[in-house]
Structures are given as structure tokens and as C-alpha cells.
N, C-alpha and C. Protein backbone atom coordinates (compact mmCIF):
# COMPACT_ATOMS: atom_id res chain seq x y z
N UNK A 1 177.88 14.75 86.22
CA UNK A 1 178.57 14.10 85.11
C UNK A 1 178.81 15.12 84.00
N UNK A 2 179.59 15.13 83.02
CA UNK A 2 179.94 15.69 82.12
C UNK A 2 180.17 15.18 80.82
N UNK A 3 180.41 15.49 79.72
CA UNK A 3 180.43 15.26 78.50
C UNK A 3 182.23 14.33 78.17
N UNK A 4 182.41 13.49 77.58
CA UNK A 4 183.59 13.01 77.40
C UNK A 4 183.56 12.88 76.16
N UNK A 5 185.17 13.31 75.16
CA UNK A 5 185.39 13.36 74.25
C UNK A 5 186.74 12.52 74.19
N UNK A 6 187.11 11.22 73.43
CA UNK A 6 188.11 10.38 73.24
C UNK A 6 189.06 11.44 72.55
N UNK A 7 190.44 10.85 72.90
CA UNK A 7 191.51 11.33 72.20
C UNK A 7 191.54 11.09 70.32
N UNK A 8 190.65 10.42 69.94
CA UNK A 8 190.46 9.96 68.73
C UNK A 8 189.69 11.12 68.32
N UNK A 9 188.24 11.27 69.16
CA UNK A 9 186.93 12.54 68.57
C UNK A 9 187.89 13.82 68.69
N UNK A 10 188.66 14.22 69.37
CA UNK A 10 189.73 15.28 70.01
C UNK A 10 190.13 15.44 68.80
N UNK A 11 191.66 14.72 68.28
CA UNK A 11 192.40 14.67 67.16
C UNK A 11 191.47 15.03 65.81
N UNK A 12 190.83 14.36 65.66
CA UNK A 12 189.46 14.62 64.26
C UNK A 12 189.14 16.09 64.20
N UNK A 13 188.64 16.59 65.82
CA UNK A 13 187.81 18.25 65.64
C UNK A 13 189.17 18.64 65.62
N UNK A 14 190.22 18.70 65.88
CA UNK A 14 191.37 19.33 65.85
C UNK A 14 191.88 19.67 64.21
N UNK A 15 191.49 18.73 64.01
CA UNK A 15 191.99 18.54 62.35
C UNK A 15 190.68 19.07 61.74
N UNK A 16 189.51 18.83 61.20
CA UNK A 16 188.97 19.68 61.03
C UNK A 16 189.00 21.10 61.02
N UNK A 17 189.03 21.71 62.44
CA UNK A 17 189.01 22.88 62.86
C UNK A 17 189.95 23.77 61.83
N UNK A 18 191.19 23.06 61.77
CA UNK A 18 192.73 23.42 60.89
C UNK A 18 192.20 23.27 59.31
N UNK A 19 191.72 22.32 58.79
CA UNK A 19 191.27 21.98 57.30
C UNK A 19 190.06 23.36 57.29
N UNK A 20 189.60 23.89 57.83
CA UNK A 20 188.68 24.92 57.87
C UNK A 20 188.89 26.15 58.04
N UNK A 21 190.26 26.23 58.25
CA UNK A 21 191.15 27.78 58.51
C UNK A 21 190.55 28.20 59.65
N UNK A 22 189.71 27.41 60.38
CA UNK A 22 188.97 28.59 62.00
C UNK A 22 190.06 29.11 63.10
N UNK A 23 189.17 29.69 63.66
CA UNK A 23 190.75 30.14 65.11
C UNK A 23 190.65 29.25 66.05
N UNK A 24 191.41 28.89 65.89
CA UNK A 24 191.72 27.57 67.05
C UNK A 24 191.28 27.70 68.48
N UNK A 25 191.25 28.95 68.87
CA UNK A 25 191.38 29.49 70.33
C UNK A 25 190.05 29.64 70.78
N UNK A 26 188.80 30.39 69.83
CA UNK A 26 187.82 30.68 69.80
C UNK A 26 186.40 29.50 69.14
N UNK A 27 187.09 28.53 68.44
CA UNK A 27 186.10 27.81 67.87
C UNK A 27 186.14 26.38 68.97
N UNK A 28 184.63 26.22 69.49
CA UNK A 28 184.06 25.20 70.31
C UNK A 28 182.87 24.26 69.46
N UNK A 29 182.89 23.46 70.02
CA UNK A 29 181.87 22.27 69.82
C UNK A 29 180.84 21.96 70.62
N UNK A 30 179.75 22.27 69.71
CA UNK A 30 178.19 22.77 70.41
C UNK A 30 177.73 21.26 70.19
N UNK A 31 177.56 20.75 71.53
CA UNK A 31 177.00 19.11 71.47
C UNK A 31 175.50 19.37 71.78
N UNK A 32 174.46 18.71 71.22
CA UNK A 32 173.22 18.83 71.26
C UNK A 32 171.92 17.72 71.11
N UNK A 33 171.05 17.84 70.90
CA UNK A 33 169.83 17.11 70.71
C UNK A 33 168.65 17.65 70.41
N UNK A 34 168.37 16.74 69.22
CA UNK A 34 167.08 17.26 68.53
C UNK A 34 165.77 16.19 68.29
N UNK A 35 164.45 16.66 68.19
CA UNK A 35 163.42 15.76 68.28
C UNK A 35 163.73 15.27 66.93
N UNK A 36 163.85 13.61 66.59
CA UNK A 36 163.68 13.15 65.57
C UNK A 36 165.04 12.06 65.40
N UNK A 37 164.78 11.16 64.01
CA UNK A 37 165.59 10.23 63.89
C UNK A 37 164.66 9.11 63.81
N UNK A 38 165.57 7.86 64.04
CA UNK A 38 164.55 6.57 63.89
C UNK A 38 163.91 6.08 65.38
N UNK A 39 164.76 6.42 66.21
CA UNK A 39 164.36 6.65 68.13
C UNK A 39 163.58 7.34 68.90
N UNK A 40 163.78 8.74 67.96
CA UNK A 40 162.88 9.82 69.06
C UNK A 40 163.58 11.00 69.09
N UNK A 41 165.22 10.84 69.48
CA UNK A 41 166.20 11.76 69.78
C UNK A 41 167.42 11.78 68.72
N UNK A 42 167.86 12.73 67.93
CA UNK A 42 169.07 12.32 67.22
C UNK A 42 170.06 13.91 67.57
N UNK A 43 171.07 13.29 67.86
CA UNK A 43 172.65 14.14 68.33
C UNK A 43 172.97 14.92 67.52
N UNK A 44 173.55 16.21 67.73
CA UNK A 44 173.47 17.01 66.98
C UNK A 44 175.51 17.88 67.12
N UNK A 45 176.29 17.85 66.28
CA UNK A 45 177.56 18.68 66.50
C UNK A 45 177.68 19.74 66.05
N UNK A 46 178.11 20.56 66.12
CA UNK A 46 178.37 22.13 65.57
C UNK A 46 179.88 22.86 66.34
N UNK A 47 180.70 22.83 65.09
CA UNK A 47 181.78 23.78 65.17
C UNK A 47 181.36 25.24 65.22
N UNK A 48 181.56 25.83 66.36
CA UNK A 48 180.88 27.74 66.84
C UNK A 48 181.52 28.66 67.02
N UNK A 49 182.33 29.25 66.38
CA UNK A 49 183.01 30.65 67.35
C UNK A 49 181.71 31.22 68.44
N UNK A 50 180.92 31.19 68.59
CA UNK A 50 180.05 32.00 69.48
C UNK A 50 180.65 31.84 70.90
N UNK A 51 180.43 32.67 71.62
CA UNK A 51 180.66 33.09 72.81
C UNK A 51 179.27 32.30 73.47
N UNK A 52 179.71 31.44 75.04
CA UNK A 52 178.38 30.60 75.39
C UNK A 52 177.61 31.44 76.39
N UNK A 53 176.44 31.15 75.91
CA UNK A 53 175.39 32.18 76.56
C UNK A 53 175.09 31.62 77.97
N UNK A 54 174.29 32.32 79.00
CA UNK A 54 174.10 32.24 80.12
C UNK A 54 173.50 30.76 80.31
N UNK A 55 172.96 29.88 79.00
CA UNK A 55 172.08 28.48 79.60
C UNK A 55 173.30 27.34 79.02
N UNK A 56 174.53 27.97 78.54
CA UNK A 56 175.13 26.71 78.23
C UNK A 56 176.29 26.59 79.66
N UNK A 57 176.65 25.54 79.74
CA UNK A 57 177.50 24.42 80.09
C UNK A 57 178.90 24.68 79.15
N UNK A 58 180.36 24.67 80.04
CA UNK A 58 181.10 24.67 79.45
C UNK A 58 182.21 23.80 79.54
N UNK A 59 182.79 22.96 78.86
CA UNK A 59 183.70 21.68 79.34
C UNK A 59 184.46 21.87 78.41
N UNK A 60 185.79 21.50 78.89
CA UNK A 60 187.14 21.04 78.31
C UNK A 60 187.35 19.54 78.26
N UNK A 61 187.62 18.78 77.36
CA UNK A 61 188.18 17.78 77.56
C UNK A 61 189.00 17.09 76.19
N UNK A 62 190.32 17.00 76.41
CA UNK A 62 190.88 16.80 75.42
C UNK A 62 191.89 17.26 74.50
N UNK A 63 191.47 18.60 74.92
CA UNK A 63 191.85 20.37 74.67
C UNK A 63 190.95 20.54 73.60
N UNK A 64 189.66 20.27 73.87
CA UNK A 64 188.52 20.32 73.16
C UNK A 64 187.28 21.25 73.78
N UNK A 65 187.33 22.62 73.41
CA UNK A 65 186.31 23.03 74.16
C UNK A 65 184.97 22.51 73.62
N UNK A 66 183.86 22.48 74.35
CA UNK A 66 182.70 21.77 74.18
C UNK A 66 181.35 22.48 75.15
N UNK A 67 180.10 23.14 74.26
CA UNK A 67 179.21 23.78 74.68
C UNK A 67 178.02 22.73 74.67
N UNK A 68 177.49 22.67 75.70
CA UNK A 68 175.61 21.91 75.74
C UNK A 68 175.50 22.78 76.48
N UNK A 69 173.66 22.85 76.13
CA UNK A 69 172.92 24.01 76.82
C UNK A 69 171.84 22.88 77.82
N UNK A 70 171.43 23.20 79.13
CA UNK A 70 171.53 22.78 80.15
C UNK A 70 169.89 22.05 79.78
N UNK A 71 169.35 22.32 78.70
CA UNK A 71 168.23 21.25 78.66
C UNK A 71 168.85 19.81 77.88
N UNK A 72 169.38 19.92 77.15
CA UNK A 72 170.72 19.01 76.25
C UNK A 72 171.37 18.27 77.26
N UNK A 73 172.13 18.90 78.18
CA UNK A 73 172.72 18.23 79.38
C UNK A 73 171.66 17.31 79.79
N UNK A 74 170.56 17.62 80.33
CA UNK A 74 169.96 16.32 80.70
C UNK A 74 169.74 15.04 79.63
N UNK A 75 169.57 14.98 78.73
CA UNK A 75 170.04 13.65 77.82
C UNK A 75 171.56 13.60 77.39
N UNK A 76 172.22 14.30 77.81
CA UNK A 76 173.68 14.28 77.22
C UNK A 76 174.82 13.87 78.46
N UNK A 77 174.27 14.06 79.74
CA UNK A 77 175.56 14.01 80.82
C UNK A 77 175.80 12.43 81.01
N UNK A 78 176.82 12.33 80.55
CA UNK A 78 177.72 11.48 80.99
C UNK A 78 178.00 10.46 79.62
N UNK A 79 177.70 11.42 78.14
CA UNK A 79 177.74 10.56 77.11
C UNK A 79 179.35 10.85 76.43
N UNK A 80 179.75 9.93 76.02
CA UNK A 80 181.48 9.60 75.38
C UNK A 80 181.14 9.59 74.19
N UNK A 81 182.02 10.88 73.65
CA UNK A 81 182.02 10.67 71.85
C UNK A 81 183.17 10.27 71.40
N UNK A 82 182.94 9.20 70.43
CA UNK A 82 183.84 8.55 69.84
C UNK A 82 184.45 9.33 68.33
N UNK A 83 185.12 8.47 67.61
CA UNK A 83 185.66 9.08 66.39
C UNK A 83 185.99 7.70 65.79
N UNK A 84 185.66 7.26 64.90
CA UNK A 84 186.07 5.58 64.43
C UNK A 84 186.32 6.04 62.96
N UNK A 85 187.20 5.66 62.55
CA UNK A 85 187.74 5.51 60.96
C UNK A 85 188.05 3.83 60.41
N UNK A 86 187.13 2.99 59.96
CA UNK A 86 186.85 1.88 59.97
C UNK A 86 186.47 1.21 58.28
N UNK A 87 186.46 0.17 57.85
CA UNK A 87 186.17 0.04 56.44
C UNK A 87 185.10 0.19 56.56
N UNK A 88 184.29 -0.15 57.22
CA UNK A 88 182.60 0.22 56.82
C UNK A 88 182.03 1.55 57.09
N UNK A 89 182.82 2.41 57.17
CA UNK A 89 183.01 4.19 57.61
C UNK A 89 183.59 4.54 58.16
N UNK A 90 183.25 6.23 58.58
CA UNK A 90 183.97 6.83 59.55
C UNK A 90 182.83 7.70 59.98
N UNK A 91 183.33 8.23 60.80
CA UNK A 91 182.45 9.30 62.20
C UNK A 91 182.34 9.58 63.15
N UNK A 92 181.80 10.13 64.12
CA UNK A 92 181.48 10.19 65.00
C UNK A 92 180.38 9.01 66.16
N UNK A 93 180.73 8.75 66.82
CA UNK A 93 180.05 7.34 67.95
C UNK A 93 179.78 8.20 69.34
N UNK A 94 178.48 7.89 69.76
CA UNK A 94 177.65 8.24 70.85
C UNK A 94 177.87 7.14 71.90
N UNK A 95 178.36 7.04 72.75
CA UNK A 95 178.05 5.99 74.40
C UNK A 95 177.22 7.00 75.12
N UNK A 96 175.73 6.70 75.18
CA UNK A 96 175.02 8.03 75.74
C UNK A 96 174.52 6.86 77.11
N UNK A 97 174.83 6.82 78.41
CA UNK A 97 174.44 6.02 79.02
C UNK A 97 173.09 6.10 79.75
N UNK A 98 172.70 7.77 79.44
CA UNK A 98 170.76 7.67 79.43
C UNK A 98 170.16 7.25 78.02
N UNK A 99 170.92 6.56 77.46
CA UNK A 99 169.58 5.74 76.15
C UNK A 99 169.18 4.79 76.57
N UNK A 100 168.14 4.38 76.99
CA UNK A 100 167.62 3.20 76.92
C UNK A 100 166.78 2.57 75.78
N UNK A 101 167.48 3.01 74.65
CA UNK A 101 167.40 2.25 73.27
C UNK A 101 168.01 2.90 71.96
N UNK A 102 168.86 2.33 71.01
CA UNK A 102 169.40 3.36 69.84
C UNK A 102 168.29 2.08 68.81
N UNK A 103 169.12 3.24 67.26
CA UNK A 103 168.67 3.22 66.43
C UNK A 103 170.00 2.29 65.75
N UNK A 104 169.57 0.93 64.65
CA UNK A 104 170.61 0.59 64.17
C UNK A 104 172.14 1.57 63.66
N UNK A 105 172.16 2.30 63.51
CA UNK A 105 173.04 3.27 63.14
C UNK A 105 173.62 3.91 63.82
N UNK A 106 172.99 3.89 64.87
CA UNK A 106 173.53 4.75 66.33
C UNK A 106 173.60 6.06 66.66
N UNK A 107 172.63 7.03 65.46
CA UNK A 107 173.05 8.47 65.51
C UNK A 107 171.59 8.65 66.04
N UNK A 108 170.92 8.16 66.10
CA UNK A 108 169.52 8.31 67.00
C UNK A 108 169.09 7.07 68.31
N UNK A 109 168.58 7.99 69.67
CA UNK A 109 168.19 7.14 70.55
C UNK A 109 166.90 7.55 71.40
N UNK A 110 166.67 6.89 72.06
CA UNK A 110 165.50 6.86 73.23
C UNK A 110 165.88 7.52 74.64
N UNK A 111 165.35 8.07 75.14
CA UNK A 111 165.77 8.55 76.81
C UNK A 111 164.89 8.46 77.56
């Protein structure tokens, strides 16, 4: 399985990327996970020019390049990031289908 990014999360890092003057060609999106949050686990994004090292994972989708490093992949494969612009906010949305529990807010979960 692999990482999926909506045409909505796509359009957003696209725009970003441009509002930030980066090089379009070279700057990727480092998807991740870190101990902590209200769950256990909370998601982590990062815009990178870095070049991906020998433990990351590399996916296109969207015309979105996108880096996880292969311990990340195991809580991350097969999760859909969203992009919602909504009256009660905006952001980024996790469908991580190894959570078997989030956090009201949804930026932290269980695995």
C-alpha cells in the first residue's frame, strides 16, 4: 500500500509551495509520525528540498512528491490525506486505516 494524497491536499501543497518561493521541482513532502498527542501517535508534514536518503520511501501522487521513511510507512501505508477548507477550519485530514482509535481532532491516533 502506499500513501494517497486528494486532489484537494495536492492543490493546497502546490499553492503553498508557490506562496513560499520554493523550487517546485525539488521540494517534497516528508509525511511522518511522532510519539505523542492525545492517542499516542500524532502526524507529522514537512515541505524538504532534501534529497531522500537510503530508509525513505518515495511516492508520487497527484504531482505531489511525497517522502516516509520505512519505520513511518508501517503506521502510514495506506493513509489518504485530505485538505478541507470548511467554516469551522481548514487543514489537513488523516484516513489512516491502521488507527484503531483517533483523537477528537483527528491529528492524533492509536495503531
Amino acid at each position: 500500500m502506499s500513501i494517497l494524497i486528494t486532489e484537494a491536499a495536492a492543490k493546497e501543497i502546490k499553492s503553498i509551495i508557490k506562496d513560499q518561493s520554493l523550487p517546485n521541482e525539488q521540494t517534497r513532502l516528508r509525511v511522518g509520525v511522532k510519539g505523542g498527542g492525545c492517542s499516542g501517535f500524532s502526524y507529522t508534514l514537512d515541505l524538504t528540498e532534501e534529497a531522500p536518503s537510503e530508509a525513505d520511501q518515495v511516492i508520487e501522487c497527484n504531482g505531489v512528491q511525497i517522502l516516509c521513511n520505512e519505520r513511518a510507512m508501517l503506521y502510514l501505508s495506506g493513509v489518504e490525506i485530505d485538505f478541507r477548507d470548511e467554516v469551522m477550519g481548514r487543514g489537513f485530514v488523516f484516513k489512516n486505516p491502521n488507527a484503531t482509535s483517533t483523537c477528537g481532532c483527528g491529528s492524533s491516533f492509536t495503531a
